[in-house]
Structures are given as structure tokens and as C-alpha cells.
N, C-alpha and C. Protein backbone atom coordinates (compact mmCIF):
# COMPACT_ATOMS: atom_id res chain seq x y z
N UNK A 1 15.57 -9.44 -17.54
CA UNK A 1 14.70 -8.48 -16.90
C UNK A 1 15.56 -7.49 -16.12
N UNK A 2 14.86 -6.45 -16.41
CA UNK A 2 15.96 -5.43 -15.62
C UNK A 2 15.66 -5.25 -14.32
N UNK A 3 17.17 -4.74 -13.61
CA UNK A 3 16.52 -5.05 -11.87
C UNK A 3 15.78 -3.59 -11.75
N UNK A 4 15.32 -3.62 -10.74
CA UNK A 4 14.42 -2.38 -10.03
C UNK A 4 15.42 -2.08 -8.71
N UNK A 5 15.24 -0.85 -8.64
CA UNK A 5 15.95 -0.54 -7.47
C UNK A 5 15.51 -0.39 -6.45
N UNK A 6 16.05 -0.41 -5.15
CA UNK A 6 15.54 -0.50 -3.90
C UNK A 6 14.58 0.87 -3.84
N UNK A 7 13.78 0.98 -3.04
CA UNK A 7 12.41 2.42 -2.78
C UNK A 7 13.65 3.51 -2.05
N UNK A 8 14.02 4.37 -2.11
CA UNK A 8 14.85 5.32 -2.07
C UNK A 8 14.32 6.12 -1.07
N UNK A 9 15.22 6.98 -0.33
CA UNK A 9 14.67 8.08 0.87
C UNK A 9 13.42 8.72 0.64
N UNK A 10 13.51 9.43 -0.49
CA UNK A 10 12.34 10.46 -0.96
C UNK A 10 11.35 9.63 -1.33
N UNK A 11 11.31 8.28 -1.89
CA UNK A 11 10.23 7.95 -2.21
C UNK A 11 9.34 6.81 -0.86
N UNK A 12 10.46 7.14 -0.01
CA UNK A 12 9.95 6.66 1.41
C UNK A 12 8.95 7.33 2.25
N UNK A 13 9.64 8.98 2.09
CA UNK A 13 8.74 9.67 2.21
C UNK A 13 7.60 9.96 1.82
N UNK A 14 7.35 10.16 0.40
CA UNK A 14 6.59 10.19 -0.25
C UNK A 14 5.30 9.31 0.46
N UNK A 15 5.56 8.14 0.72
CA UNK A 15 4.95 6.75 1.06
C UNK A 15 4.46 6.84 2.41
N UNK A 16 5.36 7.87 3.88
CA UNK A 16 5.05 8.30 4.50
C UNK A 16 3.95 9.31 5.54
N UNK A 17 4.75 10.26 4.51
CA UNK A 17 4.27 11.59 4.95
C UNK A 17 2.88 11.63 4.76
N UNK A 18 2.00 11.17 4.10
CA UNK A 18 0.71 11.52 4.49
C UNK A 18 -0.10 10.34 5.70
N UNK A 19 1.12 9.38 5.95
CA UNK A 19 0.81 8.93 7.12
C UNK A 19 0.50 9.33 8.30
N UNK A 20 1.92 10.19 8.21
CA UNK A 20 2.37 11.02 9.66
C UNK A 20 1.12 11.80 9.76
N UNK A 21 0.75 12.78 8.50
CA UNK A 21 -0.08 13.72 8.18
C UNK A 21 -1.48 12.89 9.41
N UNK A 22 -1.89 12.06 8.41
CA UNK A 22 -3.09 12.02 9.32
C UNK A 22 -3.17 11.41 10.39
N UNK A 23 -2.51 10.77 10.94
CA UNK A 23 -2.00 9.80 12.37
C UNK A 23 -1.61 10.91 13.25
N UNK A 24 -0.75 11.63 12.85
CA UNK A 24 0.51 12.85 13.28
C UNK A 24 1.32 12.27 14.57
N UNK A 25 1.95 11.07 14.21
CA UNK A 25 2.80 10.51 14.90
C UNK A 25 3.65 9.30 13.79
N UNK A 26 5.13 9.42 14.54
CA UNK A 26 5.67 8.45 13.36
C UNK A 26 5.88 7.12 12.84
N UNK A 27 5.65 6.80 11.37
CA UNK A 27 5.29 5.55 11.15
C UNK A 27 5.75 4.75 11.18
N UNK A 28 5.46 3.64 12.32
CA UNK A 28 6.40 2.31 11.87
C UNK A 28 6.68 1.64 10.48
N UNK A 29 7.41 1.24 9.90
CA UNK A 29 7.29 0.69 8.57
C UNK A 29 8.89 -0.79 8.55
N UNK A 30 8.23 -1.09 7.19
CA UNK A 30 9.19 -1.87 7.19
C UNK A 30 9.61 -1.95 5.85
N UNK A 31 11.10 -1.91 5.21
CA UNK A 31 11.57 -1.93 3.97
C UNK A 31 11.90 -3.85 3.69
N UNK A 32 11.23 -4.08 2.72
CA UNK A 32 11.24 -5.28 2.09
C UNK A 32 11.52 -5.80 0.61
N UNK A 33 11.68 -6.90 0.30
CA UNK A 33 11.71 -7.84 -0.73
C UNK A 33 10.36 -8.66 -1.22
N UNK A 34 9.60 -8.38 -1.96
CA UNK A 34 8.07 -9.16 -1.88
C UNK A 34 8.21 -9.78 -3.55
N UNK A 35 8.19 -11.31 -3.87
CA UNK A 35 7.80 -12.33 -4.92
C UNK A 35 6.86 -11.85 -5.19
N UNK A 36 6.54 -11.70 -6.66
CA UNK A 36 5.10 -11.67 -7.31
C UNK A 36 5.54 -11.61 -8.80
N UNK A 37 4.37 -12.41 -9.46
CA UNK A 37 3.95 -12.46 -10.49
C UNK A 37 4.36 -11.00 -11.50
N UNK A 38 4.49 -10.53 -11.81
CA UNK A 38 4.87 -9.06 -12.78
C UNK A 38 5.10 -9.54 -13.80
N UNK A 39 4.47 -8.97 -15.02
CA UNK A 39 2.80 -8.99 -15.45
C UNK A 39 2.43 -10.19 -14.71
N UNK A 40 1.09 -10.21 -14.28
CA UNK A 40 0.00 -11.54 -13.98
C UNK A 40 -0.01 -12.51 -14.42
N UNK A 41 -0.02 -12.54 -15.95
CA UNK A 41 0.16 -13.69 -16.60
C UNK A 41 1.54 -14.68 -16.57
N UNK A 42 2.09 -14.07 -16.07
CA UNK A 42 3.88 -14.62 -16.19
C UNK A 42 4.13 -15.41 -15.01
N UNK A 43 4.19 -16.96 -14.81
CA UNK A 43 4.22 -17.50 -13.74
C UNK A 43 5.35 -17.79 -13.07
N UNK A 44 6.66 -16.87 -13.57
CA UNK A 44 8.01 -16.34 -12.84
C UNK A 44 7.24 -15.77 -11.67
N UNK A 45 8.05 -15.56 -10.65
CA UNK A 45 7.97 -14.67 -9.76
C UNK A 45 8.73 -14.12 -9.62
N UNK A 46 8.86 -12.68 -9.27
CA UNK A 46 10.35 -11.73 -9.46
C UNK A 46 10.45 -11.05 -8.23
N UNK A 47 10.98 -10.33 -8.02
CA UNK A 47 11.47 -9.98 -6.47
C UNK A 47 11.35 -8.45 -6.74
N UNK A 48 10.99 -7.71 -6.10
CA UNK A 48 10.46 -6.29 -6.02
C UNK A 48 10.27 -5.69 -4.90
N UNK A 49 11.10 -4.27 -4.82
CA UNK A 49 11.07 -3.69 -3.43
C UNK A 49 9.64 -3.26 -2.79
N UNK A 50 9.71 -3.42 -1.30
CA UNK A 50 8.07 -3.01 -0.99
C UNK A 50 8.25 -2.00 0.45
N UNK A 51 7.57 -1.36 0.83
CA UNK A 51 7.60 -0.63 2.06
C UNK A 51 5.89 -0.88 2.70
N UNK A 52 6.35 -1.13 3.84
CA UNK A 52 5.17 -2.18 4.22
C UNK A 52 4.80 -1.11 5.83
N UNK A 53 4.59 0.48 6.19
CA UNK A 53 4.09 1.58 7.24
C UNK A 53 2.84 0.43 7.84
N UNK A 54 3.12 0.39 8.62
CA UNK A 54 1.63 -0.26 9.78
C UNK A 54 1.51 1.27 11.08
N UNK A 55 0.22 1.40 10.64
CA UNK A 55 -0.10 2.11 11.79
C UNK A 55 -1.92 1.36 12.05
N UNK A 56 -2.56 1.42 13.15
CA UNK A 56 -3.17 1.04 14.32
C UNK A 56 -3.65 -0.25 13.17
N UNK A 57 -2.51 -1.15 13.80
CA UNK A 57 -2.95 -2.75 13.10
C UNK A 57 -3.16 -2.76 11.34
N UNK A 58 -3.26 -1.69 10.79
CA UNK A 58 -3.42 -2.00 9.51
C UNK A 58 -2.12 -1.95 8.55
N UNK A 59 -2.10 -2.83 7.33
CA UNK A 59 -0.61 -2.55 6.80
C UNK A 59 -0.42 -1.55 5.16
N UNK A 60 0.08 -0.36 5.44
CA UNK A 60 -0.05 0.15 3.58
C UNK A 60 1.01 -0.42 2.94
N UNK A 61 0.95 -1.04 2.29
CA UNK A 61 1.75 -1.41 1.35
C UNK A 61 2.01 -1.17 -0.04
N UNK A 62 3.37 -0.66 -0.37
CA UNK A 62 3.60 -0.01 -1.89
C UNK A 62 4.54 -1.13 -2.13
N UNK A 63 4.36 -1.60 -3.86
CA UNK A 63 5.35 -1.94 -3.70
C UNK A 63 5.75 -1.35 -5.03
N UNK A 64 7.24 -1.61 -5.03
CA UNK A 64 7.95 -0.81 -6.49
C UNK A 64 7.67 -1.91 -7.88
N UNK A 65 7.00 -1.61 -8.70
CA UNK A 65 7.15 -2.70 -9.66
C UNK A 65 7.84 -2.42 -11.20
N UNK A 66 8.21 -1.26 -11.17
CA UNK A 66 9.09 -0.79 -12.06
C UNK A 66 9.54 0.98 -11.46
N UNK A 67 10.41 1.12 -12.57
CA UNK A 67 11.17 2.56 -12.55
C UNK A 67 9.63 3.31 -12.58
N UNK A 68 9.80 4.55 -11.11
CA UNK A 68 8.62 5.18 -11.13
C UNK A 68 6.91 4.45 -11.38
N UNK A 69 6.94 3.43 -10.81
CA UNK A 69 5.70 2.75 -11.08
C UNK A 69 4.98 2.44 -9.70
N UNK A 70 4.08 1.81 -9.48
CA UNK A 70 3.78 1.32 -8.04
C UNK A 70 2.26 0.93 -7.77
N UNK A 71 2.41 -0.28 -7.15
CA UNK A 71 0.86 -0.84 -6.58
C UNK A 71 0.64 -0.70 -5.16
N UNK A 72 -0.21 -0.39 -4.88
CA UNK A 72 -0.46 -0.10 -3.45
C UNK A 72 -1.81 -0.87 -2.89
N UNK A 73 -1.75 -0.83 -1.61
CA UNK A 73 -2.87 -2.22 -0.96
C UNK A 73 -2.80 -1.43 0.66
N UNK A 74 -4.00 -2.43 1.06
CA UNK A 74 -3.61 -2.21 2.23
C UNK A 74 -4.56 -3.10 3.01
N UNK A 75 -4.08 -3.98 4.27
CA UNK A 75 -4.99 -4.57 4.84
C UNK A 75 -4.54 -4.98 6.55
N UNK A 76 -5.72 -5.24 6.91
CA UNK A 76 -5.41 -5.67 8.20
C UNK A 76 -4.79 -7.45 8.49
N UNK A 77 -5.61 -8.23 7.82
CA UNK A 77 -5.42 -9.77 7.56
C UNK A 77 -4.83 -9.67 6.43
N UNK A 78 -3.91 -10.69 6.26
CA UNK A 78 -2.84 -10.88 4.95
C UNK A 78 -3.94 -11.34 3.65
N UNK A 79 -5.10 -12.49 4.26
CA UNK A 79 -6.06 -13.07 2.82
C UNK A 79 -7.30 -11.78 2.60
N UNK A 80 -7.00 -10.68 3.07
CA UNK A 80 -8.45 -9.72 2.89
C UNK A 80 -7.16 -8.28 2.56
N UNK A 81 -6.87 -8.20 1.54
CA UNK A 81 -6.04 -7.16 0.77
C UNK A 81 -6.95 -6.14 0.18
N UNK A 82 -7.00 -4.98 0.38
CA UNK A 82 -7.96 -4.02 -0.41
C UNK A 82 -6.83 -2.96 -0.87
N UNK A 83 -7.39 -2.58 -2.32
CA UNK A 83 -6.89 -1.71 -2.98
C UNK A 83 -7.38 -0.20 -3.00
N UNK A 84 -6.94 0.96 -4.45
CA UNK A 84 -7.95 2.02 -4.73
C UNK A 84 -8.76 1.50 -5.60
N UNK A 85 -8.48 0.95 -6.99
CA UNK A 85 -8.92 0.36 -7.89
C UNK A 85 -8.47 1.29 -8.84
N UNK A 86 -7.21 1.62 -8.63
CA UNK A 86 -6.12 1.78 -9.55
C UNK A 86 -5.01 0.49 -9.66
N UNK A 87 -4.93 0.18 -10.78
CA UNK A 87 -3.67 -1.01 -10.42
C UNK A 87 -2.26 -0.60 -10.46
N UNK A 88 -2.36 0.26 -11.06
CA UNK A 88 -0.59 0.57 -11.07
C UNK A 88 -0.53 2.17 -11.48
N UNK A 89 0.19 2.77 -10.56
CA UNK A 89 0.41 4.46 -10.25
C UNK A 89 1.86 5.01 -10.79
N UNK A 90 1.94 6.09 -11.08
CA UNK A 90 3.51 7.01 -12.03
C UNK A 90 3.52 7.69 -10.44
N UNK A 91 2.33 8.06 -10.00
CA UNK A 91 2.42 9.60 -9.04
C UNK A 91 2.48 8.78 -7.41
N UNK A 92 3.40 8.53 -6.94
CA UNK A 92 3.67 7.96 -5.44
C UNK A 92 2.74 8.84 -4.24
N UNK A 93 2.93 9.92 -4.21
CA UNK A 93 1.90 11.02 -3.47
C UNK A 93 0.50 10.79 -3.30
N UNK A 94 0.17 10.57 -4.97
CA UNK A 94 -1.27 10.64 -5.20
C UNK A 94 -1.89 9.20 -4.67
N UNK A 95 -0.95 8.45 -4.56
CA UNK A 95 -1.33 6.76 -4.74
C UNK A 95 -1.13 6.37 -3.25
N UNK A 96 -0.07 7.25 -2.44
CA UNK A 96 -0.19 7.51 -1.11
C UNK A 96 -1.52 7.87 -0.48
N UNK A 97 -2.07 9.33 -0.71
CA UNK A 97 -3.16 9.45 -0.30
C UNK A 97 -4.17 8.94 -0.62
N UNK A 98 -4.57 8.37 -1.53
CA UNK A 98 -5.58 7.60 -2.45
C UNK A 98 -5.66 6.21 -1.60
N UNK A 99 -4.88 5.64 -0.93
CA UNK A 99 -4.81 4.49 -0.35
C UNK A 99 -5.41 4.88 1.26
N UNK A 100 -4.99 5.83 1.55
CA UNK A 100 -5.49 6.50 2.46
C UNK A 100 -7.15 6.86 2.73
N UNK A 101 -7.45 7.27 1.32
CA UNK A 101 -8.90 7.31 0.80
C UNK A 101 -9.93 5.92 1.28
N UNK A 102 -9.34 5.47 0.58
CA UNK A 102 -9.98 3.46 0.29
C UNK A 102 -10.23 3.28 1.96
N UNK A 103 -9.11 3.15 2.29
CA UNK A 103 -8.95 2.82 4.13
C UNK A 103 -10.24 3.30 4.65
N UNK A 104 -9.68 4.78 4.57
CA UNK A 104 -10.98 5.63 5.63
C UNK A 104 -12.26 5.11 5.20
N UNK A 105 -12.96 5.05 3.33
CA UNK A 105 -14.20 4.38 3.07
C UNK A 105 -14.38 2.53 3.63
N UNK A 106 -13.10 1.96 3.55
CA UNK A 106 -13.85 0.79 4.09
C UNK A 106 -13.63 0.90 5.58
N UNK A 107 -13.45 1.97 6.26
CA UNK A 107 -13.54 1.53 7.57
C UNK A 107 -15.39 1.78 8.00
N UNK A 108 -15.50 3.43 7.15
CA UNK A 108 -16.44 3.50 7.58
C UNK A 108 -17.68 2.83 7.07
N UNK A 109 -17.78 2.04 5.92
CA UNK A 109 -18.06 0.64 5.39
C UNK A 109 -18.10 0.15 6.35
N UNK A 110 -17.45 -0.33 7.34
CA UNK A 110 -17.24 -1.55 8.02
C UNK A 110 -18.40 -1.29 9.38
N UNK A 111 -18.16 -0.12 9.78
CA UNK A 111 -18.35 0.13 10.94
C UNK A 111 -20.73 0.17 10.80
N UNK A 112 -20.89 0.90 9.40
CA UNK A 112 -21.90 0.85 9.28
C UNK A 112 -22.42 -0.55 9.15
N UNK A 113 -21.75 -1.23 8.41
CA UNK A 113 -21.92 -2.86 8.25
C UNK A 113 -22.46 -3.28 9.86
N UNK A 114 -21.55 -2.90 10.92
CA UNK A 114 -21.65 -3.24 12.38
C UNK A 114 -22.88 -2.78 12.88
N UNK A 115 -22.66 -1.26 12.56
CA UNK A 115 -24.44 -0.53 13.02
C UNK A 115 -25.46 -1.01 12.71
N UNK A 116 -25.43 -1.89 11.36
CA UNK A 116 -26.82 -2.00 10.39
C UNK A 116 -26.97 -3.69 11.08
N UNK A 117 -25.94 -4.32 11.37
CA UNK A 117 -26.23 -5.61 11.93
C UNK A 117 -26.68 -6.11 13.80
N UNK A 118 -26.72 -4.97 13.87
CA UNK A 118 -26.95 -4.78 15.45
C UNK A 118 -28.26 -4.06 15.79
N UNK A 119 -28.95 -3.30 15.18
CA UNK A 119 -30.47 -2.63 14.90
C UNK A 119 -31.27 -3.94 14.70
């Protein structure tokens, strides 16, 4: 299996900048090593770079799963992971803000969930 290379400056950014964008302050993050399954079916686990930005308690997480490839998540609790319902992205930018997307709908998901249980 061929190795994957570590997530690189620009594609840090990439992973970033629409953080900063909508927070507009800078992102904590963390550059990592994350085990997983690649393909699903394959009960190896392989080691794959990840960049793990937490801003107010929540974590985005990309991780690299091939040359120019990438899954992205994001959650507050480690067992409640939410995605876009894209599984795997070419365009880092798009898959950046798109994760960004998901967030903002399940927050405000969440929050109506709260309104509608309190009426």
C-alpha cells in the first residue's frame, strides 16, 4: 500500500481558512495520525494523516485518505460523528465549507429540537 503523505501547509489552510472566515479568530487545531479501516471492507487498519481545528467545543475533522482525497466529520462527542453526506471529496475547500454547512444545519436542528421540547 502506498504511503500517503502528511496534510501539507496549503492544504492546512485550505482546512482552515474558512474557519477563521466564519469564527474570525484563529483556529486551534491539531495535526495527527488516525487508524481506520480504508476501504470499509478491509479489516487492516492503516494509518492516515488527519487535522483535527476545534473551535467552540466542536471538532472538524479531515482526514487524508489518499493523494488529493478526503473525509471530513465533525462532532462535539467522539460516539455522535456527523458528516455532509459526501463520503469522500477531490476539492478540500469545497469539503471545508460544506462541513461547515452540516454544522450550522445541525446546530440549528438542535436548537429547534430544544424549542419544540420546551413549548
Amino acid at each position: 500500500m502506498a504511503l500517503i503523505p502528511d496534510i501539507n501547509a496549503t492544504e492546512k489552510w485550505r482546512i482552515e481558512n474558512p474557519l477563521r472566515e466564519r469564527y474570525g479568530e484563529k483556529v486551534e487545531d491539531q495535526l495527527a495520525d488516525a487508524e481506520t479501516a480504508l476501504p470499509s471492507y478491509v479489516r487492516e487498519l492503516s494509518v492516515r494523516p488527519l487535522n483535527d481545528p476545534r473551535m467552540d467545543g466542536c471538532h472538524f475533522t479531515t482526514l487524508k485518505s489518499g493523494d488529493k482525497q478526503y473525509r471530513s466529520r465533525f462532532f462535539y462527542k467522539g460516539c455522535q460523528q456527523h458528516g455532509t453526506g459526501v463520503h469522500e471529496c477531490d476539492d478540500l475547500a469545497e469539503s471545508a465549507v460544506s462541513l461547515l454547512q452540516a454544522q450550522v444545519g445541525h446546530e440549528a436542528a438542535a436548537r429547534d429540537e430544544i424549542r419544540t421540547t420546551r413549548t
